[in-house]
C-alpha atoms as a PDB file:
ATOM      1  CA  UNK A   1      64.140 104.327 -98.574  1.00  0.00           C
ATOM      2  CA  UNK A   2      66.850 105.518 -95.863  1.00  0.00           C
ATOM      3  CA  UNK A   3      67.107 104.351 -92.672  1.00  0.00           C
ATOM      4  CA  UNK A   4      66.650 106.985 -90.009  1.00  0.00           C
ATOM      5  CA  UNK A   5      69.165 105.850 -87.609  1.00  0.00           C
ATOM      6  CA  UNK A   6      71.680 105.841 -90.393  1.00  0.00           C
ATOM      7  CA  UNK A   7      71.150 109.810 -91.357  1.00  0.00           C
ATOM      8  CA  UNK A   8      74.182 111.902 -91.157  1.00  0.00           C
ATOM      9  CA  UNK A   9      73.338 115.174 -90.587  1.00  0.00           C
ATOM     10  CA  UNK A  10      76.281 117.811 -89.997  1.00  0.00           C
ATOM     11  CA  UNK A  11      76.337 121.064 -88.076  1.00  0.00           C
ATOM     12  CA  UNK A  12      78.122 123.497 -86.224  1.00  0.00           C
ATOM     13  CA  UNK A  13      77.528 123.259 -82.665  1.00  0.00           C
ATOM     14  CA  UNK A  14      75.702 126.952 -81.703  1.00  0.00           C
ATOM     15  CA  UNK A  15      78.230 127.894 -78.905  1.00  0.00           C
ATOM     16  CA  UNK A  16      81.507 126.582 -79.905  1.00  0.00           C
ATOM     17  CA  UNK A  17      81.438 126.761 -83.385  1.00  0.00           C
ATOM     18  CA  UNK A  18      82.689 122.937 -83.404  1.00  0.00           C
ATOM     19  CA  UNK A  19      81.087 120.604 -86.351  1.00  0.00           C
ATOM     20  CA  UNK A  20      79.369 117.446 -84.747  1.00  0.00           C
ATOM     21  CA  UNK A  21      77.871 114.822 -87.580  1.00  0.00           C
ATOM     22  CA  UNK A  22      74.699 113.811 -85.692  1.00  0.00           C
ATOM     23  CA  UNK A  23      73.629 110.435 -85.981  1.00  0.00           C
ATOM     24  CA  UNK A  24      70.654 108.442 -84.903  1.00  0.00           C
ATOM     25  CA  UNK A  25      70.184 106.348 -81.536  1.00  0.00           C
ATOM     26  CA  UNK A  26      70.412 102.650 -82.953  1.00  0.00           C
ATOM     27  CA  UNK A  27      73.291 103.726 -84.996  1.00  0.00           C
ATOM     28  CA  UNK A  28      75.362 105.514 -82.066  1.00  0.00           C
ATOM     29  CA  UNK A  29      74.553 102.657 -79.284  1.00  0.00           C
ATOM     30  CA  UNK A  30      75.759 100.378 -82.356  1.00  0.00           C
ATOM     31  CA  UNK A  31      79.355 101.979 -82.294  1.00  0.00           C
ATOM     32  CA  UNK A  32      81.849 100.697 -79.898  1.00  0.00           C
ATOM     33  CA  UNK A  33      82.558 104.257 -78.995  1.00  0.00           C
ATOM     34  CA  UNK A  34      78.632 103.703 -78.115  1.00  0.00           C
ATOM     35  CA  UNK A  35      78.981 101.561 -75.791  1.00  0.00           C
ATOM     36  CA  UNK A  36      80.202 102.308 -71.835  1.00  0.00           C
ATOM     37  CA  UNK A  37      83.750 102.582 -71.239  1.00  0.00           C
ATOM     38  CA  UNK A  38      85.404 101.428 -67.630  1.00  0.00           C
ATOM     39  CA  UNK A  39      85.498 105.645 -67.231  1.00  0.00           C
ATOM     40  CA  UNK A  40      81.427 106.071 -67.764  1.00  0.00           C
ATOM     41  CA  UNK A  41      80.700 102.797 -65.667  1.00  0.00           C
ATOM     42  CA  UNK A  42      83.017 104.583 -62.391  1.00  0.00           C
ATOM     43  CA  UNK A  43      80.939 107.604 -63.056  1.00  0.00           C
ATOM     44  CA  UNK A  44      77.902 105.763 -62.828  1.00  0.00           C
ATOM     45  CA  UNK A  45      78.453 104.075 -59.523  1.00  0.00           C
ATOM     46  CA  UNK A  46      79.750 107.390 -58.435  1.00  0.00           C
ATOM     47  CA  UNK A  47      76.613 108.660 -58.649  1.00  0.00           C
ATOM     48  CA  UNK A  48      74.826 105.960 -57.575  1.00  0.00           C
ATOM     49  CA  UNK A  49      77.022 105.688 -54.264  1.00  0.00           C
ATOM     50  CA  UNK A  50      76.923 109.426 -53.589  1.00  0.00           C
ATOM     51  CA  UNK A  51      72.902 109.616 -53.889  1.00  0.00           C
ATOM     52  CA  UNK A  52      72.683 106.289 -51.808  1.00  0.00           C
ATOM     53  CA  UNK A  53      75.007 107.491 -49.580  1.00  0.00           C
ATOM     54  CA  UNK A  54      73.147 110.977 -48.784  1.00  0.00           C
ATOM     55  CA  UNK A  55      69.649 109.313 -49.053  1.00  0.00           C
ATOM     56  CA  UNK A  56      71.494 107.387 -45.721  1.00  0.00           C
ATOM     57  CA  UNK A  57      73.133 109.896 -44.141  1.00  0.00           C
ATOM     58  CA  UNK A  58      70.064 112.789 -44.296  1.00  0.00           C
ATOM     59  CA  UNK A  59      67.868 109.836 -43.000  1.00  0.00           C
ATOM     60  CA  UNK A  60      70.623 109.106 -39.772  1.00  0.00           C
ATOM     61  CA  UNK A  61      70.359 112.670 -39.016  1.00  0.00           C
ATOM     62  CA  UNK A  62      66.723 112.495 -38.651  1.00  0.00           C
ATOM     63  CA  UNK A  63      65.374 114.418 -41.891  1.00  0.00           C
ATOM     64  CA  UNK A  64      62.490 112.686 -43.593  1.00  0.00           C
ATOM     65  CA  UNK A  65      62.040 110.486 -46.370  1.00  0.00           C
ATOM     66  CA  UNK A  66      60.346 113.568 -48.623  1.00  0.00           C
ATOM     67  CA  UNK A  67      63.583 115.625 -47.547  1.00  0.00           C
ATOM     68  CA  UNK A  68      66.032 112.632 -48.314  1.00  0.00           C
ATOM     69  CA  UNK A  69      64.489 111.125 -51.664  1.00  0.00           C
ATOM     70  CA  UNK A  70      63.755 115.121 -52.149  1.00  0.00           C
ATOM     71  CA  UNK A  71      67.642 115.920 -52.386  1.00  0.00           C
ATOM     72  CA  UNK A  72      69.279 112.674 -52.568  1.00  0.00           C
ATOM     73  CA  UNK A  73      67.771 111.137 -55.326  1.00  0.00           C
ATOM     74  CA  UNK A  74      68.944 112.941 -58.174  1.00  0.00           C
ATOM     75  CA  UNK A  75      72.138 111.263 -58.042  1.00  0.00           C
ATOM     76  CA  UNK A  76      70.552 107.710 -58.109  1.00  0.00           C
ATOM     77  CA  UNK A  77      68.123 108.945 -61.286  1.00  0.00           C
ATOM     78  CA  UNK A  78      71.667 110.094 -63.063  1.00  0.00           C
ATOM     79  CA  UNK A  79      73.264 107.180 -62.450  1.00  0.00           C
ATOM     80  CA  UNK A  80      70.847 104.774 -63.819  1.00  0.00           C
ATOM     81  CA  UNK A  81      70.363 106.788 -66.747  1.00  0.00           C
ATOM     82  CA  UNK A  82      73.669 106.860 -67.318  1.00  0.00           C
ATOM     83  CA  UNK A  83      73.860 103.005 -67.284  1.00  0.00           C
ATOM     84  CA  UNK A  84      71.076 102.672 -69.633  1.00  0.00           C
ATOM     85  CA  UNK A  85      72.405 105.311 -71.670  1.00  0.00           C
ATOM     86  CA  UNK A  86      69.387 107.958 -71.643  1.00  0.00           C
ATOM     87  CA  UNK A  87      70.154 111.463 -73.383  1.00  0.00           C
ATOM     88  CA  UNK A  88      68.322 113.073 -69.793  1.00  0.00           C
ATOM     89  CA  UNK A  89      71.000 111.352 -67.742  1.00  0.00           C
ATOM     90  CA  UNK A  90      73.387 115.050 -68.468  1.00  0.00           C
ATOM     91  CA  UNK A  91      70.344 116.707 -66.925  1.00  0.00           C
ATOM     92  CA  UNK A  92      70.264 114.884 -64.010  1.00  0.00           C
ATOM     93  CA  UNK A  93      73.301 115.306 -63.298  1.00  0.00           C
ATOM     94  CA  UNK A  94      74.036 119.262 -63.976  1.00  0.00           C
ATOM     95  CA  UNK A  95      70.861 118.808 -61.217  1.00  0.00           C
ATOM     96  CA  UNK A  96      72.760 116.839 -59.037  1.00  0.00           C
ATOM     97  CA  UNK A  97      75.955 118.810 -59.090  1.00  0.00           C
ATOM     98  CA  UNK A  98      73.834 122.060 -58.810  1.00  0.00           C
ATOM     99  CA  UNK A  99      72.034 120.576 -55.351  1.00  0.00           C
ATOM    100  CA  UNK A 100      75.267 119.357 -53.872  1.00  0.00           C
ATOM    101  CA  UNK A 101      76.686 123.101 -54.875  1.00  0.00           C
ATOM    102  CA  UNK A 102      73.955 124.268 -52.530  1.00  0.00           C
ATOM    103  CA  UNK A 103      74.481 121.970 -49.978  1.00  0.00           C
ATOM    104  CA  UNK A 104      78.420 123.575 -50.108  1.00  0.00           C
ATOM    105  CA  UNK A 105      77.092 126.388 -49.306  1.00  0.00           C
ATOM    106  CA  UNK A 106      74.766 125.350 -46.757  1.00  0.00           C
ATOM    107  CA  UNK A 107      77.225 123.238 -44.728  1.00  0.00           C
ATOM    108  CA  UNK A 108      79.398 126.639 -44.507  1.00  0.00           C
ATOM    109  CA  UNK A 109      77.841 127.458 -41.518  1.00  0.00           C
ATOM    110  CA  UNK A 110      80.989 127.013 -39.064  1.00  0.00           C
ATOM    111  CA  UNK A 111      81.673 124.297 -36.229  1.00  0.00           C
ATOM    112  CA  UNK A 112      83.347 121.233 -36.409  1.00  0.00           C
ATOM    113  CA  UNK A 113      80.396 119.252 -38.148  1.00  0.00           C
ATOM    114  CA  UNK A 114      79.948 122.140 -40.030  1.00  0.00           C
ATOM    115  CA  UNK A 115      83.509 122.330 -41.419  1.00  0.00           C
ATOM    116  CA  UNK A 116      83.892 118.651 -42.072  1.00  0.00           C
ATOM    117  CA  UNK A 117      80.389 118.347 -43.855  1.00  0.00           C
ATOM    118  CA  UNK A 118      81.596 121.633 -46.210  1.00  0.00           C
ATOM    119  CA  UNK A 119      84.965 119.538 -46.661  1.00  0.00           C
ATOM    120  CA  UNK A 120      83.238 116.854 -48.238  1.00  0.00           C
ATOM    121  CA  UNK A 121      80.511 118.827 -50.258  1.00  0.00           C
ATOM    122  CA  UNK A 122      83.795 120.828 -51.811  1.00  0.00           C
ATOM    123  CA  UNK A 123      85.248 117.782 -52.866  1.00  0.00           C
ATOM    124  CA  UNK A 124      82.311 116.075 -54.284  1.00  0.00           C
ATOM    125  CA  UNK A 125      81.521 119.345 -55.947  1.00  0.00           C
ATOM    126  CA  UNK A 126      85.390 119.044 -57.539  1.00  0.00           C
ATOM    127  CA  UNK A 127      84.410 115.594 -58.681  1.00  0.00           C
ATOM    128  CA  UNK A 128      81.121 116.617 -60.100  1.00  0.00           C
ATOM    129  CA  UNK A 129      83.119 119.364 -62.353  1.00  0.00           C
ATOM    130  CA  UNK A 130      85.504 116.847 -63.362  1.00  0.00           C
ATOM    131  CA  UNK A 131      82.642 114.344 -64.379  1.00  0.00           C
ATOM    132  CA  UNK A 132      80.496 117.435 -65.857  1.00  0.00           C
ATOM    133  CA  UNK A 133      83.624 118.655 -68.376  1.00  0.00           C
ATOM    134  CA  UNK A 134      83.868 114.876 -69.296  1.00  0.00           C
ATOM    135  CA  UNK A 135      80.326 114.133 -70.214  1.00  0.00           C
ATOM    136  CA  UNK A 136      79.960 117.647 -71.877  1.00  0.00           C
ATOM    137  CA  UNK A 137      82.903 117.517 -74.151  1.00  0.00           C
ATOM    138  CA  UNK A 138      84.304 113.602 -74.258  1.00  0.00           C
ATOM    139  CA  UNK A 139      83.652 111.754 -77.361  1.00  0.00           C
ATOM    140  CA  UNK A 140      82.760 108.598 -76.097  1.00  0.00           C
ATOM    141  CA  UNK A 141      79.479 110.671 -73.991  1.00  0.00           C
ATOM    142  CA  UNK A 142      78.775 112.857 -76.916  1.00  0.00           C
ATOM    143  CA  UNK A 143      78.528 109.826 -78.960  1.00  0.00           C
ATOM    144  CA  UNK A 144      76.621 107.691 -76.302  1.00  0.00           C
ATOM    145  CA  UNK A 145      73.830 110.691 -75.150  1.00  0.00           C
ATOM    146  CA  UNK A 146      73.630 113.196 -77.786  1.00  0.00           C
ATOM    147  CA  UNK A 147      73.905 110.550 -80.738  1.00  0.00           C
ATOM    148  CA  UNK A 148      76.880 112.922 -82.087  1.00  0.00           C
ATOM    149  CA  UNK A 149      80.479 112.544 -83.102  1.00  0.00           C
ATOM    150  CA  UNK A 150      83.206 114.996 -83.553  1.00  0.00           C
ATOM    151  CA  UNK A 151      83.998 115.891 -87.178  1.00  0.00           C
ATOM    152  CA  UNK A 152      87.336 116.677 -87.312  1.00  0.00           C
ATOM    153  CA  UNK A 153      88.185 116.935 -91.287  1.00  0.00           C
ATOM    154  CA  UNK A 154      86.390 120.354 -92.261  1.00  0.00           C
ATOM    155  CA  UNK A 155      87.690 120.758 -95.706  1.00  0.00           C
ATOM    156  CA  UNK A 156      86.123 122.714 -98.210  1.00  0.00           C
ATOM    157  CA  UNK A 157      85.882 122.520-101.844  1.00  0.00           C
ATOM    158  CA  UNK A 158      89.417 124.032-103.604  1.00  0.00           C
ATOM    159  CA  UNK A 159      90.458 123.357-100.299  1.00  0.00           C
ATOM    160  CA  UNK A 160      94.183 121.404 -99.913  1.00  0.00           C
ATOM    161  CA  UNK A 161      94.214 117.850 -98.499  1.00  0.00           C
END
């Protein structure tokens, strides 16, 4: 009998054309490459900080808790999924960057508030692309939430080694 989180299975990835082996969850968490690197804990805390830190500041400017934990919590959810390495955790956080892209575009309304609020929704939103590319494509996050690796041999048969 096989062991299901020991199945290889190989494909081409739809969009890209690039073959992942897919693997399953006990075997990929049992990897070291499965395991969080200094680079995925930093981008945990980032999150964490940047939802705690909106969840504050929307609260100091008088907004309500449904309107805080409404916007602001997304962040916090991606975060801890990230830490305890949930596949959702990429969804959380394409929500996150896609709610602080709005906010970007909210806080462009002029004024000096207005300007220095837009200032730091741009670079957060430069951040969240960074972090976005990284979890998307890096091995160490394909590996760790989508339980895949990278294949890079693709040699056929009467092919030369």
């Amino acid at each position: 009998m096989t062991d299901p989180s020991r199945s290889r299975d190989e494909r081409a990835d739809k969009m890209t054309g690039i073959p992942w082996v897919y693997v399953g969850r006990a075997a990929a968490h049992a990897h070291p490459k499965g395991q969080l690197g200094p680079l995925e804990w930093a981008i945990a805390v980032f999150m964490i900080l940047v939802g705690l830190g909106k969840i504050w500041a929307l609260l100091a400017d008088g907004s309500g808790v449904p309107m805080a934990l409404g916007v602001a919590i997304w962040p916090v959810l991606a975060g801890v999924g990230l830490i305890i390495r949930i596949p959702w955790a990429l969804v959380l956080t394409v929500i996150s960057a896609g709610l602080t892209l709005l906010q970007l575009f909210r806080g462009l309304k002029g004024g000096i508030v207005g300007d220095m609020v837009a200032w730091i929704y741009l670079a957060e939103m430069l951040i969240f692309t960074g972090i976005l590319f990284y979890l998307m494509d890096g091995e160490r996050p394909n590996l760790i939430y989508r339980h895949r690796y990278r294949k890079y041999s693709v040699l056929r048969d009467g092919d030369d080694a």
